[in-house]
C-alpha atoms as a PDB file:
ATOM      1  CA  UNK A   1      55.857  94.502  82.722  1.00  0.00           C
ATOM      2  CA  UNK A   2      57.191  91.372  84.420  1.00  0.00           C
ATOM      3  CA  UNK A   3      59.862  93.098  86.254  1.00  0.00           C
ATOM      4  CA  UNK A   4      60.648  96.840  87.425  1.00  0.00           C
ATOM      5  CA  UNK A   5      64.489  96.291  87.190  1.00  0.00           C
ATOM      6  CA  UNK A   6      64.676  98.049  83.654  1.00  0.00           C
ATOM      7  CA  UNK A   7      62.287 100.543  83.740  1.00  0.00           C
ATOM      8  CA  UNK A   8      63.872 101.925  86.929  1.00  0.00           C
ATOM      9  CA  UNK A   9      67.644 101.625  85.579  1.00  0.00           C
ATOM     10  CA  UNK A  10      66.009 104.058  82.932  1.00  0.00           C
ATOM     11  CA  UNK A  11      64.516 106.320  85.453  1.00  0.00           C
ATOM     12  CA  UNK A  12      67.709 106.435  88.010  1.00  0.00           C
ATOM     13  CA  UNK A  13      69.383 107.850  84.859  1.00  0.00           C
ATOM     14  CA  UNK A  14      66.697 110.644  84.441  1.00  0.00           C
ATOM     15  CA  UNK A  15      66.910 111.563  87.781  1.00  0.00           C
ATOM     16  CA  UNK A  16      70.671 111.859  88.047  1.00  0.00           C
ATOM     17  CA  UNK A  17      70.792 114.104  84.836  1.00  0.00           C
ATOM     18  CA  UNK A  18      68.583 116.102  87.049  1.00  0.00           C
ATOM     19  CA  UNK A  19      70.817 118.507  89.036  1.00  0.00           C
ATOM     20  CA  UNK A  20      68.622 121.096  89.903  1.00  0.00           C
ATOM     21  CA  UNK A  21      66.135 119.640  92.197  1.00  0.00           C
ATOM     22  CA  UNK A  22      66.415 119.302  95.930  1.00  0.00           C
ATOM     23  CA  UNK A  23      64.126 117.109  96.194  1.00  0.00           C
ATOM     24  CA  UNK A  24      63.324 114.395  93.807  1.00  0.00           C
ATOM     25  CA  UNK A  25      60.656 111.672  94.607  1.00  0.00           C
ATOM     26  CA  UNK A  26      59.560 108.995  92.383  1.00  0.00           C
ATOM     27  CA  UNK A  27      55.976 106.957  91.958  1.00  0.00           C
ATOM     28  CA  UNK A  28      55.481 103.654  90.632  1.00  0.00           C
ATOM     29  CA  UNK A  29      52.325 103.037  89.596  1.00  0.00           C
ATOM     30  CA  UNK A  30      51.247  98.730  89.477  1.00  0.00           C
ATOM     31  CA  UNK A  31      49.466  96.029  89.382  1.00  0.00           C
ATOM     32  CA  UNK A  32      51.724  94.031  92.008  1.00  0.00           C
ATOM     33  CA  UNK A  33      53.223  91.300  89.566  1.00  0.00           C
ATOM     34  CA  UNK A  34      56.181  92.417  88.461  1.00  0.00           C
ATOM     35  CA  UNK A  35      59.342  91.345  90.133  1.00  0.00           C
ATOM     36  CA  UNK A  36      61.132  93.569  92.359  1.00  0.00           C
ATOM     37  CA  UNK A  37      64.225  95.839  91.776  1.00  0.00           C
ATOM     38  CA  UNK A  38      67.881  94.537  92.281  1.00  0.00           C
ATOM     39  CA  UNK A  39      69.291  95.817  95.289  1.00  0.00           C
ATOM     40  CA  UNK A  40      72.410  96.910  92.536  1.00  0.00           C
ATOM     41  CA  UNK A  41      69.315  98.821  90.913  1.00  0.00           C
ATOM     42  CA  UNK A  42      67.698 100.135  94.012  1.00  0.00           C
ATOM     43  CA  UNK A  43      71.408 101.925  95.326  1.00  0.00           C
ATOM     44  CA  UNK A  44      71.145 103.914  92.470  1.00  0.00           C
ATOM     45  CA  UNK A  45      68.430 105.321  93.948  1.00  0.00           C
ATOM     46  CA  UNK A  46      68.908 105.486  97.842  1.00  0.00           C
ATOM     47  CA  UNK A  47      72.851 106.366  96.911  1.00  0.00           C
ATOM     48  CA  UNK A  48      72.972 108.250  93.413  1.00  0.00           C
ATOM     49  CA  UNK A  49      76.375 109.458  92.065  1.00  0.00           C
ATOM     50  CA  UNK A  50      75.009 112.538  92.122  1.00  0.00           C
ATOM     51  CA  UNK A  51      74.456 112.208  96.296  1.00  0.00           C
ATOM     52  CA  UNK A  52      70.997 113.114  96.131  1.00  0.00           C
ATOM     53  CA  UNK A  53      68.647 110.081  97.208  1.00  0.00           C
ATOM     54  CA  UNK A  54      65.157 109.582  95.341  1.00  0.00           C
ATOM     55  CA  UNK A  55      62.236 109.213  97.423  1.00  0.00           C
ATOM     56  CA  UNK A  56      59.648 105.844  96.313  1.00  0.00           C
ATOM     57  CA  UNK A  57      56.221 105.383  96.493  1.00  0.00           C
ATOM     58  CA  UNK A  58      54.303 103.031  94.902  1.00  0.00           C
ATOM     59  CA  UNK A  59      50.573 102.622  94.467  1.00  0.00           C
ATOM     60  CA  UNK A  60      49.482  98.823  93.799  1.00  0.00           C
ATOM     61  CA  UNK A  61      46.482  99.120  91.180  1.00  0.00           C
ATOM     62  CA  UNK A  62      44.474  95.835  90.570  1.00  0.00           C
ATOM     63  CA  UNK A  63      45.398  94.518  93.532  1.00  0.00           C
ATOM     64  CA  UNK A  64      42.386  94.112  95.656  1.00  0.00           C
ATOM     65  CA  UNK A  65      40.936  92.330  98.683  1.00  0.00           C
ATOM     66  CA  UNK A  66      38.516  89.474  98.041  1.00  0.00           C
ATOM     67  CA  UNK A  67      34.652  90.964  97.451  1.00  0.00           C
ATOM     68  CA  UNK A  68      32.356  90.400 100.670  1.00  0.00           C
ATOM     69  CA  UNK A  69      35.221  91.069 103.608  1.00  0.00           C
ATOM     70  CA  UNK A  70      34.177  92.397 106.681  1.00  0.00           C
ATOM     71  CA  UNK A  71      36.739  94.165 108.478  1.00  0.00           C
ATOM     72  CA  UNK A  72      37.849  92.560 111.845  1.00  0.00           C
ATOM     73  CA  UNK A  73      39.397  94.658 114.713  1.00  0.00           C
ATOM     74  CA  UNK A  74      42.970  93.495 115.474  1.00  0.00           C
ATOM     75  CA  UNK A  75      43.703  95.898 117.812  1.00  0.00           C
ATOM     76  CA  UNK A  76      41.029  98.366 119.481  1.00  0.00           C
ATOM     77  CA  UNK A  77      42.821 101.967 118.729  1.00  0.00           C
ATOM     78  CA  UNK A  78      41.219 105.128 120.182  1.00  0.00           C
ATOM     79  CA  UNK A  79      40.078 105.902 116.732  1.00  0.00           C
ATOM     80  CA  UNK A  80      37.518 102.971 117.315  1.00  0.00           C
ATOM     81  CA  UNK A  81      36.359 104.612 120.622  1.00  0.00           C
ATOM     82  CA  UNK A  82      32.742 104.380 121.333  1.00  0.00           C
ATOM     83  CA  UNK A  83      32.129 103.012 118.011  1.00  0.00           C
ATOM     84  CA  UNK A  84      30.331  98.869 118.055  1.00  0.00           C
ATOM     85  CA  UNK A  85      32.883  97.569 115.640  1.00  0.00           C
ATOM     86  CA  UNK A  86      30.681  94.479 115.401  1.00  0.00           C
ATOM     87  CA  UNK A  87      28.617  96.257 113.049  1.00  0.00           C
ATOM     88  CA  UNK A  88      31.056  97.323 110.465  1.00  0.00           C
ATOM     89  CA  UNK A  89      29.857  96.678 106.960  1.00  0.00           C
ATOM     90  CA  UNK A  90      30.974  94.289 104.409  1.00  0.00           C
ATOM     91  CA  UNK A  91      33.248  95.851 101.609  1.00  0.00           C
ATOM     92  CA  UNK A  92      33.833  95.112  98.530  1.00  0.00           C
ATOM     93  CA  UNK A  93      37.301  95.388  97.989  1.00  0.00           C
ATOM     94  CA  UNK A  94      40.548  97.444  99.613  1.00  0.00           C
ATOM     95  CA  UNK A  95      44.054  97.983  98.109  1.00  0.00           C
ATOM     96  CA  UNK A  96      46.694  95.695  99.157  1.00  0.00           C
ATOM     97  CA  UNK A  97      49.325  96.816 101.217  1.00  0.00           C
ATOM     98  CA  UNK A  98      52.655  95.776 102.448  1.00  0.00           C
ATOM     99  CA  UNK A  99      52.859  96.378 106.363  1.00  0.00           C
ATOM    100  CA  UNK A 100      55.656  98.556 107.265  1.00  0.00           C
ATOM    101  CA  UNK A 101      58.212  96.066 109.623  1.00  0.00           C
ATOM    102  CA  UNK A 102      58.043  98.700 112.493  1.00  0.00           C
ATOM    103  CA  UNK A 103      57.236  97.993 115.781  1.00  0.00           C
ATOM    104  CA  UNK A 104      55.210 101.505 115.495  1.00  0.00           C
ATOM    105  CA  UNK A 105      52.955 100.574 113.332  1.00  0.00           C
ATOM    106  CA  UNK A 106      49.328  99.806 114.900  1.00  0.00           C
ATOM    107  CA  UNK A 107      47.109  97.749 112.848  1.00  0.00           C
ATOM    108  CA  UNK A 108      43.662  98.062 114.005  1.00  0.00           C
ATOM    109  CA  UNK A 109      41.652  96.714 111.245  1.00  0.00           C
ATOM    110  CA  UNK A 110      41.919  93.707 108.768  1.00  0.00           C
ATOM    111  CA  UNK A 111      39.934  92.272 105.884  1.00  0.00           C
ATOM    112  CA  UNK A 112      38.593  88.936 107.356  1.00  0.00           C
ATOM    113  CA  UNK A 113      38.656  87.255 103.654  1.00  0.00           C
ATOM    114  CA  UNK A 114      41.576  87.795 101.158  1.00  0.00           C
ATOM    115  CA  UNK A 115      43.687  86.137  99.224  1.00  0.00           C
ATOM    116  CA  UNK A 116      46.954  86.065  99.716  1.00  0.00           C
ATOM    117  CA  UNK A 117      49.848  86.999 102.641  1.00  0.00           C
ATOM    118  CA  UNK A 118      47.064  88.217 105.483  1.00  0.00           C
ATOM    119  CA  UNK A 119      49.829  90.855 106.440  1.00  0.00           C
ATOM    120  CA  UNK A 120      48.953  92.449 102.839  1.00  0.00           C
ATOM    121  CA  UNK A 121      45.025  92.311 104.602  1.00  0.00           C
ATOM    122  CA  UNK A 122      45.461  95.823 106.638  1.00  0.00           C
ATOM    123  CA  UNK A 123      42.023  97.605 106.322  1.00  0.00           C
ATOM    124  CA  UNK A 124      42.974 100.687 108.859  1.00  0.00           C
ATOM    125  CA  UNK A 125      46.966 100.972 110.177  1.00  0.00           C
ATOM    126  CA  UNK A 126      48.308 104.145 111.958  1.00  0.00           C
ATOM    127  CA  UNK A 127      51.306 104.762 113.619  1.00  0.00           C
ATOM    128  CA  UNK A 128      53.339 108.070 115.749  1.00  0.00           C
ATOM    129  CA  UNK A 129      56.670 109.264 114.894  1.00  0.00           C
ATOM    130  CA  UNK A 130      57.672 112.285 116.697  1.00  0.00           C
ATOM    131  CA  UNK A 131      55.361 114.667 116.578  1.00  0.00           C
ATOM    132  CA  UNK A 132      53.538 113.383 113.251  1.00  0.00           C
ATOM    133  CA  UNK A 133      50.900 110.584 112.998  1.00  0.00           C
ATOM    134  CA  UNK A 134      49.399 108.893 110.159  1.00  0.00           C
ATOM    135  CA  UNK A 135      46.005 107.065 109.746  1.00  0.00           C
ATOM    136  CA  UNK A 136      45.864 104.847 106.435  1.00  0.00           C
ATOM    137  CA  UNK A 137      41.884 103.248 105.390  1.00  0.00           C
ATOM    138  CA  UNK A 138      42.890 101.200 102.438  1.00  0.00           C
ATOM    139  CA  UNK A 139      39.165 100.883 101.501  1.00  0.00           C
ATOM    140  CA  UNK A 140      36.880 103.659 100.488  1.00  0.00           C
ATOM    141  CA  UNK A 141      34.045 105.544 101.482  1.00  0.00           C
ATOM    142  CA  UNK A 142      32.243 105.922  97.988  1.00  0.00           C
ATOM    143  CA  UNK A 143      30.467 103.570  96.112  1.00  0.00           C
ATOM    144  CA  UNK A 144      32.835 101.261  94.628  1.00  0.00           C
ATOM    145  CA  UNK A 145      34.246  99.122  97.332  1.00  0.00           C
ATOM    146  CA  UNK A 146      32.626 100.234 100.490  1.00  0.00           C
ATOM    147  CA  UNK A 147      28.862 101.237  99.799  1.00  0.00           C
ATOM    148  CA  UNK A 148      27.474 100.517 102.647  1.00  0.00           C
ATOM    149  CA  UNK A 149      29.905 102.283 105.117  1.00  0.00           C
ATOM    150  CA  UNK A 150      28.013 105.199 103.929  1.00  0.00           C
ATOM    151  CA  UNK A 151      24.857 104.237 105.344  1.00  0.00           C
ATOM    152  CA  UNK A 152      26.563 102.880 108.493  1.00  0.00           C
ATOM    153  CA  UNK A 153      25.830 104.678 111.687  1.00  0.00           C
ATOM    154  CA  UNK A 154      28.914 105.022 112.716  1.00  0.00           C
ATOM    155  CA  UNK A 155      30.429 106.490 109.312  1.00  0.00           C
ATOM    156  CA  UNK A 156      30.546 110.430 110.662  1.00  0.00           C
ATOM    157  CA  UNK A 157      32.270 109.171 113.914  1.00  0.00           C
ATOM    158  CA  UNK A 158      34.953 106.854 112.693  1.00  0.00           C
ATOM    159  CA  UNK A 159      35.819 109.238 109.645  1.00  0.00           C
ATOM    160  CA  UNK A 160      36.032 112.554 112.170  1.00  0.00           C
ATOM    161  CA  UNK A 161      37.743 109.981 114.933  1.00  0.00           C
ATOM    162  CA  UNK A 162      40.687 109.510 112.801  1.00  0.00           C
ATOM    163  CA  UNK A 163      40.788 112.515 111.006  1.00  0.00           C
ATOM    164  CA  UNK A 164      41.334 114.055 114.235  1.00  0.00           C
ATOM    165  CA  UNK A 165      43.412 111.641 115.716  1.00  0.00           C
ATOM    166  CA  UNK A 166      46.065 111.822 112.846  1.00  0.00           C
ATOM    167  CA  UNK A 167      45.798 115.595 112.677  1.00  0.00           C
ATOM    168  CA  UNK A 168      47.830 117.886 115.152  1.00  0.00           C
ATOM    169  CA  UNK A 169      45.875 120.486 116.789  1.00  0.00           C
ATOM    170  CA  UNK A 170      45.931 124.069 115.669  1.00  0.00           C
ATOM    171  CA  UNK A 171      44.642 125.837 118.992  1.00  0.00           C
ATOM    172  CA  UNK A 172      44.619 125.087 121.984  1.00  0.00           C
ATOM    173  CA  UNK A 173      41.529 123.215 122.468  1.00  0.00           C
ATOM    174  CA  UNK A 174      42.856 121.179 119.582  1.00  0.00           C
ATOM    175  CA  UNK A 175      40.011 121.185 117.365  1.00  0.00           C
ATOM    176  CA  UNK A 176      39.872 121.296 113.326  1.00  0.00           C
ATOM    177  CA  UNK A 177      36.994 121.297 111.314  1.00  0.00           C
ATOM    178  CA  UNK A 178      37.698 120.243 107.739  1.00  0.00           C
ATOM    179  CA  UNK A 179      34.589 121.472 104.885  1.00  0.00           C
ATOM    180  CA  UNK A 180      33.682 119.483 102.248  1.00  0.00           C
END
C-alpha cells in the first residue's frame, strides 16, 4: 500500500454509517512506508459529520531497530534505580516508534545503533498525566529480539520496577503483585 489516504477515506465512511457506538477507535496495522493521510482525510476522522471523533492507533510491523543495539540510558528514571545499566544486553531488534512531541514524555532508554531518525530509536519512554502513567519497552523479553535480557541479572528488577512504577497502587502500602 503506498499510501493510507484511500484506505482510510473508505474506513471514515464505515465508521460514520456507524451510529450506534459511543466509542469508536480505529487500528492501522503497517509496515511504515506508506505515505501519510491528508489532513482533508484525517478531519474526517478527528471531526466526523456525524460529531463523533475516531480514536487511531497504529502498530508499525517490519519496522525494526538494527540487530546488535545495546540500549543506552538517556535519562536515569527511577525505574532504572539500583539497576548497573552498563550491563544491559544487546538486542536484536525493537519496534520503531514516533516520540510523542510532549514535554512529558521521559525517554530513558535508546537503541545505540539504528537506522534511521534516532528519535524513532526509543527503547523504554514513560510519561505522567494526571493521575495515570505509562511505561512503553519497545523491545521484548522473549526470544526473538531480546534473548539475553532473560538471562540478565537485572531482568526481575527492571520488569517489576516499571510495572510498578506505571501502575497506581491499590492499598495503601501501594503494592500489586501481578501472576503469571
Amino acid at each position: 500500500m503506498p499510501e493510507f489516504d484511500p484506505a482510510m477515506k473508505k474506513a471514515a465512511i464505515a465508521f460514520n454509517k456507524c451510529t450506534q457506538a459511543t466509542t469508536k477507535h480505529m487500528i492501522i496495522i503497517s509496515d511504515g512506508d506508506p505515505s501519510p493521510p491528508t489532513n482533508q482525510t484525517m478531519r474526517l476522522f478527528t471531526n466526523p459529520p456525524n460529531g463523533r471523533p475516531v480514536q487511531i492507533s497504529t502498530v508499525a510491523i517490519g519496522t525494526h531497530g538494527a540487530p546488535g543495539s545495546v540500549p543506552t540510558v538517556v535519562y536515569p528514571h527511577e525505574m532504572l534505580s539500583g539497576i548497573n545499566v552498563e550491563t544491559l544486553p544487546t538486542i536484536k531488534g525493537f519496534v520503531y516508534t514516533q516520540l510523542k512531541q510532549n514535554p512529558l514524555v521521559e525517554v530513558s532508554l535508546i537503541a545505540d545503533q539504528a537506522e534511521g531518525d534516532p528519535e524513532n530509536h526509543t527503547i523504554l519512554a514513560s510519561w505522567t498525566f494526571g493521575l495515570g502513567r505509562t511505561a512503553v519497552f519497545t523491545t521484548d523479553t522473549g526470544t526473538r529480539w531480546a534473548p539475553a535480557l532473560r538471562d540478565w541479572e537485572y531482568h526481575d528488577q527492571f520488569l517489576t520496577q516499571m510495572k510498578e512504577w506505571s501502575t497506581r497502587p491499590t492499598a495503601e502500602e501501594g503494592k500489586l503483585h501481578i501472576t503469571p
